[in-house]
N, C-alpha and C. Protein backbone atom coordinates (compact mmCIF):
# COMPACT_ATOMS: atom_id res chain seq x y z
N UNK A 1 2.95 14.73 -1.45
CA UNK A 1 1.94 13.89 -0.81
C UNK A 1 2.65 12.93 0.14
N UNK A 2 1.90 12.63 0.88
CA UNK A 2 2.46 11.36 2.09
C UNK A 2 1.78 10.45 2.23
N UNK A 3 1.93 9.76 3.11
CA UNK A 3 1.75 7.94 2.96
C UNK A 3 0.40 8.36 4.28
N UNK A 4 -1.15 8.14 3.85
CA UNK A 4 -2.03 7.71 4.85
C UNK A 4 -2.44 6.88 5.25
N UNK A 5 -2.32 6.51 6.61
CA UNK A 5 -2.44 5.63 7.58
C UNK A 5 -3.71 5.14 7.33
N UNK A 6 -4.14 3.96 7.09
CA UNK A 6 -5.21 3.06 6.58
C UNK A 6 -5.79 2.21 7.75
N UNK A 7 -7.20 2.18 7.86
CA UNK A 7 -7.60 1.47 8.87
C UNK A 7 -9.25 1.36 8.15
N UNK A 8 -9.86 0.47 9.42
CA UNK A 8 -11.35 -0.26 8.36
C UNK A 8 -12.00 1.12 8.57
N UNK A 9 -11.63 1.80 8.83
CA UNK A 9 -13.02 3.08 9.41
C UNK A 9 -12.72 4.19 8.13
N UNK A 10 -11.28 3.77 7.63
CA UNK A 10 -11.37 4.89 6.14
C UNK A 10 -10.69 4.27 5.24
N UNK A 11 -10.19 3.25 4.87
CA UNK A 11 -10.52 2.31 3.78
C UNK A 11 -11.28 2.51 2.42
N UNK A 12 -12.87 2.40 2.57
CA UNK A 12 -13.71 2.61 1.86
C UNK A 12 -13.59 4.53 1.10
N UNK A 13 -13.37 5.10 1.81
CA UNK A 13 -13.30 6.13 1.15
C UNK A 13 -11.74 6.91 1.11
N UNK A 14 -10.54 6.51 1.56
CA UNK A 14 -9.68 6.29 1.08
C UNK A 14 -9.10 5.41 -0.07
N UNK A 15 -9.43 4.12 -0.32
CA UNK A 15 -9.20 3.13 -0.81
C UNK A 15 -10.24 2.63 -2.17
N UNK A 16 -11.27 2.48 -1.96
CA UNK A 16 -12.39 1.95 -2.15
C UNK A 16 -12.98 2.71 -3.46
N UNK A 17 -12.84 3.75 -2.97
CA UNK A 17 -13.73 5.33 -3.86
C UNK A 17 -13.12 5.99 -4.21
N UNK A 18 -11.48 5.78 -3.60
CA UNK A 18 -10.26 7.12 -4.75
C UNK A 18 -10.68 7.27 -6.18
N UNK A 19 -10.75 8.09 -6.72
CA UNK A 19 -10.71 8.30 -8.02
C UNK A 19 -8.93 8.22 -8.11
N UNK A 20 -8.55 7.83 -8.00
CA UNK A 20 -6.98 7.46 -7.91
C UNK A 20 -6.64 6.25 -7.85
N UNK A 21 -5.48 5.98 -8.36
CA UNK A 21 -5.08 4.57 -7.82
C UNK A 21 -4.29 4.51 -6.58
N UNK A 22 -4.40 3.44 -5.59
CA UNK A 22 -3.90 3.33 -4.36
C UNK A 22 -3.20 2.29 -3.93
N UNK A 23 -2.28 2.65 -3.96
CA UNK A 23 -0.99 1.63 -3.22
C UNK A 23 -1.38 1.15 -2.22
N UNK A 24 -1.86 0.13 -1.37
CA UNK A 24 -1.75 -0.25 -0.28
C UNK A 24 -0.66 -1.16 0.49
N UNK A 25 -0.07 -0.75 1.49
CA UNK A 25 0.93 -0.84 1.70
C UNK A 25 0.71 -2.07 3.20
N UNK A 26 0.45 -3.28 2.89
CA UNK A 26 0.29 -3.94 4.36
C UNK A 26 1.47 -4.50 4.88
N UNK A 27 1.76 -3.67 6.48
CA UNK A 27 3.04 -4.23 6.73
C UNK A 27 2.85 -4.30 8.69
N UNK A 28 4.02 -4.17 9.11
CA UNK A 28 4.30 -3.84 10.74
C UNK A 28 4.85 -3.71 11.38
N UNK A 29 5.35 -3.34 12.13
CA UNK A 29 6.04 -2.25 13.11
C UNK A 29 7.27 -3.40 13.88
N UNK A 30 7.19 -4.62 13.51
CA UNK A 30 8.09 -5.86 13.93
C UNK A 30 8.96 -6.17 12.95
N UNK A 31 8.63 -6.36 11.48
CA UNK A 31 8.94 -6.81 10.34
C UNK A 31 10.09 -5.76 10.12
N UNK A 32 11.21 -6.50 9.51
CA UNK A 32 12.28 -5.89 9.18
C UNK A 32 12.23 -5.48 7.54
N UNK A 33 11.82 -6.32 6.67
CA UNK A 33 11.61 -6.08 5.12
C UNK A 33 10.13 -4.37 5.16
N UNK A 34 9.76 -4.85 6.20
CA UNK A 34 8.64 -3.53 6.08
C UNK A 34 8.86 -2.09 6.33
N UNK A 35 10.09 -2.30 7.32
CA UNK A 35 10.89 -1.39 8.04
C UNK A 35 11.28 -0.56 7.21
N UNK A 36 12.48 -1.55 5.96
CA UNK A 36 13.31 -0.87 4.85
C UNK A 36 12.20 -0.56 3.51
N UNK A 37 10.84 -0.92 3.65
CA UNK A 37 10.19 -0.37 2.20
C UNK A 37 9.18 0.78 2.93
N UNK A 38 9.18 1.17 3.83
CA UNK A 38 8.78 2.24 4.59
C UNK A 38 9.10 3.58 3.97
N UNK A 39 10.79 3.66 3.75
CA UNK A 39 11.20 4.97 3.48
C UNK A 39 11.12 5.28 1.44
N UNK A 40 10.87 3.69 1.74
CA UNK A 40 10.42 3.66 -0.12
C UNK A 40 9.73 4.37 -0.29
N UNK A 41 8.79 3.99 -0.04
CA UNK A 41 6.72 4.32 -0.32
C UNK A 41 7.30 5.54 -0.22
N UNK A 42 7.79 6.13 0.79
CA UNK A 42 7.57 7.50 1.07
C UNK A 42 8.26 8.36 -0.13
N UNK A 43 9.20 7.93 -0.34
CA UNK A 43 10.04 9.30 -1.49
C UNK A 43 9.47 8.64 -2.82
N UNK A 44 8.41 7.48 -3.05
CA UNK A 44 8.17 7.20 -4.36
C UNK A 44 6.52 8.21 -4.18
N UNK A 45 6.05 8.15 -3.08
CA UNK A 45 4.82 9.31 -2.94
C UNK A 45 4.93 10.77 -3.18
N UNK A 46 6.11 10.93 -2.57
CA UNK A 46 6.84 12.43 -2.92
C UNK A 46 7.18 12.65 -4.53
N UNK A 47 6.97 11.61 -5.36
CA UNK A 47 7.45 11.42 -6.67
C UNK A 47 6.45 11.48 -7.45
N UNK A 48 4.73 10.22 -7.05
CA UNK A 48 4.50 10.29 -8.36
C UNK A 48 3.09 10.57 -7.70
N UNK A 49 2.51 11.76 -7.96
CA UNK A 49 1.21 12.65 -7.35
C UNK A 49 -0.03 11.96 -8.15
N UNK A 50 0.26 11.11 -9.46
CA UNK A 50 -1.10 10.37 -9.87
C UNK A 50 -2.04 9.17 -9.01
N UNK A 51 -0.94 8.55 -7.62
CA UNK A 51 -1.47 7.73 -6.79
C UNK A 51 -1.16 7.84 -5.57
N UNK A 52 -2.58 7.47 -4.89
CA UNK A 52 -2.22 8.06 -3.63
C UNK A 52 -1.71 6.52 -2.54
N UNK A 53 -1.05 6.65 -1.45
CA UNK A 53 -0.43 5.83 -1.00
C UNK A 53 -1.08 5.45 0.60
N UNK A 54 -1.40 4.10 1.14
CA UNK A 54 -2.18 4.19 1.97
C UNK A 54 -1.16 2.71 2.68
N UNK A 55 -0.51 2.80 4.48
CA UNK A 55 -0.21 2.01 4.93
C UNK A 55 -0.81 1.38 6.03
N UNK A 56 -1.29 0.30 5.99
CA UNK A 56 -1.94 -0.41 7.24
C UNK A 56 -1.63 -1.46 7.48
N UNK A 57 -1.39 -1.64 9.30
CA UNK A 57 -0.53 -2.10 9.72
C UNK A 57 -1.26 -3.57 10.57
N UNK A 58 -1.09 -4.53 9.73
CA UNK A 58 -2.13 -5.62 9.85
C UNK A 58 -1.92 -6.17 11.34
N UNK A 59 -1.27 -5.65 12.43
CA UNK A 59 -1.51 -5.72 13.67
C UNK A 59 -2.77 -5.43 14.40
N UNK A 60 -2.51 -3.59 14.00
CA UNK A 60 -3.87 -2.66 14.42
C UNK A 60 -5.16 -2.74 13.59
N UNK A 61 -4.82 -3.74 12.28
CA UNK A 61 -6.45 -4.06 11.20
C UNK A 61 -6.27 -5.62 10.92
N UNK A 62 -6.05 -5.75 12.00
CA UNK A 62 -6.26 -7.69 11.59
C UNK A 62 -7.34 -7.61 10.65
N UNK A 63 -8.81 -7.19 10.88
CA UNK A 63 -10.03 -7.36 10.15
C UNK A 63 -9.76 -6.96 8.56
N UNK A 64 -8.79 -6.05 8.19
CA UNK A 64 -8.65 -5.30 6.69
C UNK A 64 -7.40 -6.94 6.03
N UNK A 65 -6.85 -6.98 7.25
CA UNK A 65 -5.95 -7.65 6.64
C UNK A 65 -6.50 -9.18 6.05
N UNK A 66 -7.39 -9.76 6.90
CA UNK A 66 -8.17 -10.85 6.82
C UNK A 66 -8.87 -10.87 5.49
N UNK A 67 -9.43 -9.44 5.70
CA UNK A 67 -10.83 -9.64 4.34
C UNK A 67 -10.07 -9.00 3.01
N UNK A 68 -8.77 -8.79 2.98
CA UNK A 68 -7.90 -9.12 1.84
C UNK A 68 -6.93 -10.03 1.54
N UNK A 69 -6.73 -11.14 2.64
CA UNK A 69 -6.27 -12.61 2.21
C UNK A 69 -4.68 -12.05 2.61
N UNK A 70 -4.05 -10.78 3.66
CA UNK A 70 -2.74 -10.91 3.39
C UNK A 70 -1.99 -11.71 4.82
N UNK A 71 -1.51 -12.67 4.02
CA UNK A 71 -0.94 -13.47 5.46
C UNK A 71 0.77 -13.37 5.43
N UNK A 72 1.20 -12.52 4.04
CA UNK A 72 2.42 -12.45 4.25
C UNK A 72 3.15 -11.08 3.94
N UNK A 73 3.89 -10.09 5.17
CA UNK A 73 4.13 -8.83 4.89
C UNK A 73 5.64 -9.04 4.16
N UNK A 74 6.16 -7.67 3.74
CA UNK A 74 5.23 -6.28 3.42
C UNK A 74 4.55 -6.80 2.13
N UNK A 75 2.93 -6.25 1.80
CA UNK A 75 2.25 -6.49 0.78
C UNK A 75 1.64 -5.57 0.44
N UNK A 76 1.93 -5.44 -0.80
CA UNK A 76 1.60 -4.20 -1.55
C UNK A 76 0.83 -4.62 -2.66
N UNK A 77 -0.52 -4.29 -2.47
CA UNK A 77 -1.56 -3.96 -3.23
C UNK A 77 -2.10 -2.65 -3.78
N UNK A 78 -2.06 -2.82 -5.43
CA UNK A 78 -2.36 -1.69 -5.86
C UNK A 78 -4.15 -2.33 -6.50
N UNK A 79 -4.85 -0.65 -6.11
CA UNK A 79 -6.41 -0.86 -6.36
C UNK A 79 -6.37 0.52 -7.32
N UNK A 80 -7.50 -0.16 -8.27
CA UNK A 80 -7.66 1.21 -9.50
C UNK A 80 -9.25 0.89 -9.35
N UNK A 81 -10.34 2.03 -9.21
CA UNK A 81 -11.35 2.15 -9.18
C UNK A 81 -11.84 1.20 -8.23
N UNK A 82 -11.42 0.73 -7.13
CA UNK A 82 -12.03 -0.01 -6.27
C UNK A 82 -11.40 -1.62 -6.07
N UNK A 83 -11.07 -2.06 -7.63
CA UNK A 83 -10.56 -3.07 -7.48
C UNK A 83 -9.28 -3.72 -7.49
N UNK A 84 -8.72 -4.34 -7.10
CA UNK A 84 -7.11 -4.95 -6.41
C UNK A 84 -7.01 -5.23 -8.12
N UNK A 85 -5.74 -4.65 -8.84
CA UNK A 85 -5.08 -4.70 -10.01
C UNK A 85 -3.99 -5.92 -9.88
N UNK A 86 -2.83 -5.33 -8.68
CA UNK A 86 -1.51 -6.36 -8.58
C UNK A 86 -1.18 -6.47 -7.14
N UNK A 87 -0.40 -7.45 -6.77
CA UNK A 87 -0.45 -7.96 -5.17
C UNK A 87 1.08 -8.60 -5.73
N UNK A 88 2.21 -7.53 -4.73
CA UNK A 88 3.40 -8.11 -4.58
C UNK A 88 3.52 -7.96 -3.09
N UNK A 89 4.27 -9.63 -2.91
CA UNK A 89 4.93 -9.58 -1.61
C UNK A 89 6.50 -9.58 -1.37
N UNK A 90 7.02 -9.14 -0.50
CA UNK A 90 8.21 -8.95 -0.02
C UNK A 90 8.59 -7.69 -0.25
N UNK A 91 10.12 -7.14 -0.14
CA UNK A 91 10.31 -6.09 -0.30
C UNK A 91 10.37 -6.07 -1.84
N UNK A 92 10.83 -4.54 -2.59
CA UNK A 92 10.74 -4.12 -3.88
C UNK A 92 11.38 -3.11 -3.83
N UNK A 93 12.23 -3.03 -5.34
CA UNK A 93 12.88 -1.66 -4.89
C UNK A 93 12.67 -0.74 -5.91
N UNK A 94 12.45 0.67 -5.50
CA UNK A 94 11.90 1.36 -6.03
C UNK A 94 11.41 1.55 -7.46
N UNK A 95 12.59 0.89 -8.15
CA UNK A 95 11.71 1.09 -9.71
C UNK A 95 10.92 0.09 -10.13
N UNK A 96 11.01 -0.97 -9.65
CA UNK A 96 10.13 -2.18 -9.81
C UNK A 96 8.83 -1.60 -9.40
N UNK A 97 8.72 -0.75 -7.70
CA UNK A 97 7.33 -0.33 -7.63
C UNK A 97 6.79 0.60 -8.59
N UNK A 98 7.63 1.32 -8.71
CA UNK A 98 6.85 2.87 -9.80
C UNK A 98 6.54 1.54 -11.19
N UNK A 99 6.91 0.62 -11.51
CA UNK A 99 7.03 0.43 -13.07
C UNK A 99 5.46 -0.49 -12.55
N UNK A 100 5.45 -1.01 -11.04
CA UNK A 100 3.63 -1.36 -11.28
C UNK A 100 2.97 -0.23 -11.05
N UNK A 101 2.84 0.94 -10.64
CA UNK A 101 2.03 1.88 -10.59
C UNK A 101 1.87 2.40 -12.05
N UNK A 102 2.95 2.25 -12.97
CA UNK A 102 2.21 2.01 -14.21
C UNK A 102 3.54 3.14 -15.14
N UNK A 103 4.59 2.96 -14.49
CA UNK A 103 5.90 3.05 -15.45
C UNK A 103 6.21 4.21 -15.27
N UNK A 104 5.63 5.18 -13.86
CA UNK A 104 5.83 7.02 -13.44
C UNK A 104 7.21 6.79 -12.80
């Protein structure tokens, strides 16, 4: 699996309605800490197929980024059935993330 590009137009049914849990990954294309957890997400998606992984880039979704309160990247929000579970900011390194997706 790979990391899908998140925006307000699929959000809701990426995000919102997964029967999955979803990493959301808010970061940007300036940020250096976002830069290096980029290639994270990606080989921890390639890893653990129970959640799916979604990055949006609070430049191009100011509006997603707003109406989830993130004013500081990279921020990683994980949602289970719709609702925001855990909210870490800064970088993380890989086993710290798998051990919040729930110890895969």
């Amino acid at each position: 699996m790979s990391v899908i590009n998140g925006s307000k137009d699929n959000f809701d049914s990426e995000v919102l309605k997964s029967e999955k849990k979803v990493l959301v990954d808010f970061n940007a294309t300036w940020c250096g800490p976002c830069k290096m957890l980029a290639p994270v997400i990606e080989e921890i998606s390639d890893e653990v197929k129970d959640v799916k992984f979604v990055s949006v880039d609070v430049d191009d979704e100011e509006e997603l980024a707003e109406e989830y309160g993130v004013s500081t990247i990279p921020c990683l929000v994980l949602f289970d059935n719709g609702k925001e579970v855990s909210r870490n900011i800064g970088f993380m390194p890989k086993d710290e993330i798998k051990s919040i997706l729930g110890g895969k």
